[in-house]
C-alpha atoms as a PDB file:
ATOM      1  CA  UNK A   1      91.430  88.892  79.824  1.00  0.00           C
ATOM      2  CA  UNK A   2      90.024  89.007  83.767  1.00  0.00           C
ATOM      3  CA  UNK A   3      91.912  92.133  85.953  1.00  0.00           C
ATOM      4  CA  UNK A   4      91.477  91.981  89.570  1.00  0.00           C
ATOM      5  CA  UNK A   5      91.076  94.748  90.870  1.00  0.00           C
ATOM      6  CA  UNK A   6      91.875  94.997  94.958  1.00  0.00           C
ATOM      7  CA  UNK A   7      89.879  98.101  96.735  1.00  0.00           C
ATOM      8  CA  UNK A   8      91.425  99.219  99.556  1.00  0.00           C
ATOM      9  CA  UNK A   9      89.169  98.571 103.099  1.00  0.00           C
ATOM     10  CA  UNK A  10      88.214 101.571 105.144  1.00  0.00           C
ATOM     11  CA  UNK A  11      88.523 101.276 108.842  1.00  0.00           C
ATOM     12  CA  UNK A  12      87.014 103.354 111.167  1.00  0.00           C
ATOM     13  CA  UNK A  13      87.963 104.466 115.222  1.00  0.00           C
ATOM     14  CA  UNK A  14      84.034 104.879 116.750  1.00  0.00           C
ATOM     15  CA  UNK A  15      82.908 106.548 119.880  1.00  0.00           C
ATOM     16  CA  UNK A  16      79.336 107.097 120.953  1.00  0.00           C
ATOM     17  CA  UNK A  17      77.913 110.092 119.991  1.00  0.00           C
ATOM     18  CA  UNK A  18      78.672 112.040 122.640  1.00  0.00           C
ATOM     19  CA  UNK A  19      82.311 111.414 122.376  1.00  0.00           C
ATOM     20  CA  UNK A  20      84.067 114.479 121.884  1.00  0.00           C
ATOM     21  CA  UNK A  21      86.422 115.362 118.240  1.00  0.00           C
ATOM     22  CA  UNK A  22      90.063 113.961 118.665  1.00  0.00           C
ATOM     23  CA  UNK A  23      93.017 113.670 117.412  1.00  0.00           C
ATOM     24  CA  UNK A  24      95.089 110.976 116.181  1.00  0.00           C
ATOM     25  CA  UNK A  25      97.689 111.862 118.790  1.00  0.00           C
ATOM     26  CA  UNK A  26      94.694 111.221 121.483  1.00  0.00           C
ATOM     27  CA  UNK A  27      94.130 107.783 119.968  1.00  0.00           C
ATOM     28  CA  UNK A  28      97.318 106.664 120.499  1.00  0.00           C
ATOM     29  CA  UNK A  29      97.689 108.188 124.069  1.00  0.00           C
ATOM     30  CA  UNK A  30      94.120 106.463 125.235  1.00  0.00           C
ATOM     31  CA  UNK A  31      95.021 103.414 123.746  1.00  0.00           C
ATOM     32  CA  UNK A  32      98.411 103.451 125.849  1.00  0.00           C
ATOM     33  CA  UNK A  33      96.333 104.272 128.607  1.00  0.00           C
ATOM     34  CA  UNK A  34      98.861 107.663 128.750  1.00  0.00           C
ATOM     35  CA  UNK A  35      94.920 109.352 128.316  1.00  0.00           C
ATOM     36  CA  UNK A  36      92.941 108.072 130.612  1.00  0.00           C
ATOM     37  CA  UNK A  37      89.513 110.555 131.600  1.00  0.00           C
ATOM     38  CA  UNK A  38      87.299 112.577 129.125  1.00  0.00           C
ATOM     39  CA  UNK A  39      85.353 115.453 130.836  1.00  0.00           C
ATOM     40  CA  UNK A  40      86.090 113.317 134.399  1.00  0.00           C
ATOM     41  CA  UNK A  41      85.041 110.350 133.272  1.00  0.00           C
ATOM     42  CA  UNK A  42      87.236 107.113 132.157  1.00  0.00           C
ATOM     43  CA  UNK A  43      87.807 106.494 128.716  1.00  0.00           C
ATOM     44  CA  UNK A  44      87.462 102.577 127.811  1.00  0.00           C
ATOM     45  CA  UNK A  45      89.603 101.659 124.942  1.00  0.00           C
ATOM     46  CA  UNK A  46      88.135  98.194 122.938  1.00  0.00           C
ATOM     47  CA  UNK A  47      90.560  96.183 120.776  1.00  0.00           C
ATOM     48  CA  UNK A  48      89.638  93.415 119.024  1.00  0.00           C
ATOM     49  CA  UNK A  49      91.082  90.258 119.090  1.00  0.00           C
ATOM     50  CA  UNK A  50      95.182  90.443 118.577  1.00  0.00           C
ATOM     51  CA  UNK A  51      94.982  88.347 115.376  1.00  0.00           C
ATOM     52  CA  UNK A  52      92.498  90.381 113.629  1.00  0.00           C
ATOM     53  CA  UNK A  53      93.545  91.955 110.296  1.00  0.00           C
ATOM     54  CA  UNK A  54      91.402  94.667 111.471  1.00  0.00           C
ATOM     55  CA  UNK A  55      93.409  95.358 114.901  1.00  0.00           C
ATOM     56  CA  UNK A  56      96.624  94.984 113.107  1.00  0.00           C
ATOM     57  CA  UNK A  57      96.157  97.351 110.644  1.00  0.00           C
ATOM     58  CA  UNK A  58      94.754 100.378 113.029  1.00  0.00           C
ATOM     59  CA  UNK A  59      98.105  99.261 115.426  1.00  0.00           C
ATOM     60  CA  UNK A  60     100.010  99.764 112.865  1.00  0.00           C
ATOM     61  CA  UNK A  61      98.227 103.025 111.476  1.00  0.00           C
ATOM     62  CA  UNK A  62      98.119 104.405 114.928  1.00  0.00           C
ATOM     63  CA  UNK A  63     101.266 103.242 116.699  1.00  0.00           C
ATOM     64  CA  UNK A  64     103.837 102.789 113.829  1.00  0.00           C
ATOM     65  CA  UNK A  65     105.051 100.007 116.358  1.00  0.00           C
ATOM     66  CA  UNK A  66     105.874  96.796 115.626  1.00  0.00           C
ATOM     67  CA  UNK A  67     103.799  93.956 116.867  1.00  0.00           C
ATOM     68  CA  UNK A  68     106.946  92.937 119.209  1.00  0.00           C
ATOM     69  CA  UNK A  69     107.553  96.183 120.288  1.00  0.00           C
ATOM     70  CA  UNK A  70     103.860  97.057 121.483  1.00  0.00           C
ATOM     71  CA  UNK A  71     104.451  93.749 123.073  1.00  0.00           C
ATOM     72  CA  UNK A  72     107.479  95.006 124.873  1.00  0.00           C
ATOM     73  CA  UNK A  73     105.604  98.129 126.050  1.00  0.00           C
ATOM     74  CA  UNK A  74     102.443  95.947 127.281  1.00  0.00           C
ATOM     75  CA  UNK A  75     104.558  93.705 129.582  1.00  0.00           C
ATOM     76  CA  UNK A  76     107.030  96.747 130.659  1.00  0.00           C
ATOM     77  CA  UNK A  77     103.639  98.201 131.688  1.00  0.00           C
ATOM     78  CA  UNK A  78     101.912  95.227 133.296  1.00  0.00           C
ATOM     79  CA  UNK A  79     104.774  95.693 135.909  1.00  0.00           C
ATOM     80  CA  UNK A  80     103.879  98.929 136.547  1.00  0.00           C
ATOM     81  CA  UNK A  81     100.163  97.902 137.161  1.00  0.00           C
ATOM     82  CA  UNK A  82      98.597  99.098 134.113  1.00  0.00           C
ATOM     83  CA  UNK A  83      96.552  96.990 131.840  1.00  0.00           C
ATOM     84  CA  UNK A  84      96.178  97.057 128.096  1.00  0.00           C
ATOM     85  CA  UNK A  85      92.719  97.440 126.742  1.00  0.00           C
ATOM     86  CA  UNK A  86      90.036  94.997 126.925  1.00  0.00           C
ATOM     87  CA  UNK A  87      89.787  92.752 124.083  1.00  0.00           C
ATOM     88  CA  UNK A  88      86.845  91.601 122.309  1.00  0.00           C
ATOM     89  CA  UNK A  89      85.890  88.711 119.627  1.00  0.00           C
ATOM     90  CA  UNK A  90      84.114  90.967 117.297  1.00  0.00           C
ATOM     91  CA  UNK A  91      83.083  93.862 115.546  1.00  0.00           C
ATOM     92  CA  UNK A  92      79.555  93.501 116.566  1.00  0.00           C
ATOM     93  CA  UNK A  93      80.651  93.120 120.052  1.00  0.00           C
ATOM     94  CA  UNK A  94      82.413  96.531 120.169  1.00  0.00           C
ATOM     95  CA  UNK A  95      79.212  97.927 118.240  1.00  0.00           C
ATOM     96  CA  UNK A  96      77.243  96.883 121.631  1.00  0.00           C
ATOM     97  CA  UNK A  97      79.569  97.929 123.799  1.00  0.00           C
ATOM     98  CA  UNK A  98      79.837 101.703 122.766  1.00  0.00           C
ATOM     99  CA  UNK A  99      76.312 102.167 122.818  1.00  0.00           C
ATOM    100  CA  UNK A 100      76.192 101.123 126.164  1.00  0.00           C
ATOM    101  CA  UNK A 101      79.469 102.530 127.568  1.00  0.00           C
ATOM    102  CA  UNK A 102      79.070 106.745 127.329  1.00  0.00           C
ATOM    103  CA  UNK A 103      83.315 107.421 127.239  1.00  0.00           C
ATOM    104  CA  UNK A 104      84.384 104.341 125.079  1.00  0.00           C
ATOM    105  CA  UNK A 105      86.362 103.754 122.167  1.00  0.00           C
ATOM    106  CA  UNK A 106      86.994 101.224 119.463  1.00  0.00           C
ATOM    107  CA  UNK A 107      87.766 100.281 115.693  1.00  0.00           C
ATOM    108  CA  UNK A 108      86.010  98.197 113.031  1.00  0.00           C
ATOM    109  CA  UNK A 109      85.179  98.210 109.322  1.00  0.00           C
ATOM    110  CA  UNK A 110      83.770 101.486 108.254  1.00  0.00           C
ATOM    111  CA  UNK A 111      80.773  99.336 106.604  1.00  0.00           C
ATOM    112  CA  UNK A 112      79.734  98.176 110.037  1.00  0.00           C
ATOM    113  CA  UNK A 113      79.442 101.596 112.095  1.00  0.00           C
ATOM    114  CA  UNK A 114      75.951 102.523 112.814  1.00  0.00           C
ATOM    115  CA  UNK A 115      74.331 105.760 112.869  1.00  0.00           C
ATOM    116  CA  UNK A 116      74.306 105.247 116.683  1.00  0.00           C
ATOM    117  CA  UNK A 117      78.451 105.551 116.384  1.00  0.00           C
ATOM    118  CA  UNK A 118      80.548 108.503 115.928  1.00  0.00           C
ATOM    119  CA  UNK A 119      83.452 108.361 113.806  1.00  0.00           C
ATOM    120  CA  UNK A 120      86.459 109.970 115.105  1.00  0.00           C
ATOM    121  CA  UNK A 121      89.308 109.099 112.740  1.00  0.00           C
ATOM    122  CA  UNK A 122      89.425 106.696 109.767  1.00  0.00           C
ATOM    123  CA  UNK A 123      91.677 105.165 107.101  1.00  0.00           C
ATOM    124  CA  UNK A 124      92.101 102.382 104.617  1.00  0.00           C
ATOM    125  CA  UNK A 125      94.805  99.884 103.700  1.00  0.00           C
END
């Protein structure tokens, strides 16, 4: 008799390595843009694209919002002149990005971080 057997996939929220420790609390606050500087500097939050599995699982790991409701927040805020956070296409992309980019942040599959990349939180499905 076959048995599947489903293993969980571990995420991971990167930062170069000069990115200070953080919490999960600070995550959530920099991706709300609540956060905003690190050590006077800007903090860039990267999300990937809205329909990745990736992106929903660390909004909903993060947040604990639902998709409609972050929605809610985004356009509440868009009146108030804030943006969300830039989006890009792919894991690679964000990969780039940080190296480049000394105060950013983003999230992808824990098999694809680099030893360029800090890891600052992680979790699985």
């Amino acid at each position: 008799m076959f048995t599947s057997v489903l293993v969980a996939s571990e995420y991971a929220v990167v930062a170069n390595k000069n990115f200070k420790k953080i919490s999960k609390a600070d995550i959530k606050s920099i991706y709300l843009k609540k956060l905003s500087y690190m050590n006077d500097k800007k903090i860039v939050p990267i999300n990937l694209s809205s329909r990745d599995k990736i992106r929903k699982s660390f909004e909903k790991k993060i947040f604990h919002m639902s998709f409609t409701r972050l929605k809610s927040y985004w356009t509440k805020q868009h009146y108030l002149g804030h943006r969300p956070p830039i989006t890009m296409k792919s894991q690679k992309s964000v990969n780039l990005f940080i190296k480049k980019v000394d105060v950013s942040i983003g999230y992808m599959d824990v098999r694809n971080v680099d030893k360029n990349l800090k890891i600052i939180y992680r979790w699985s499905d």
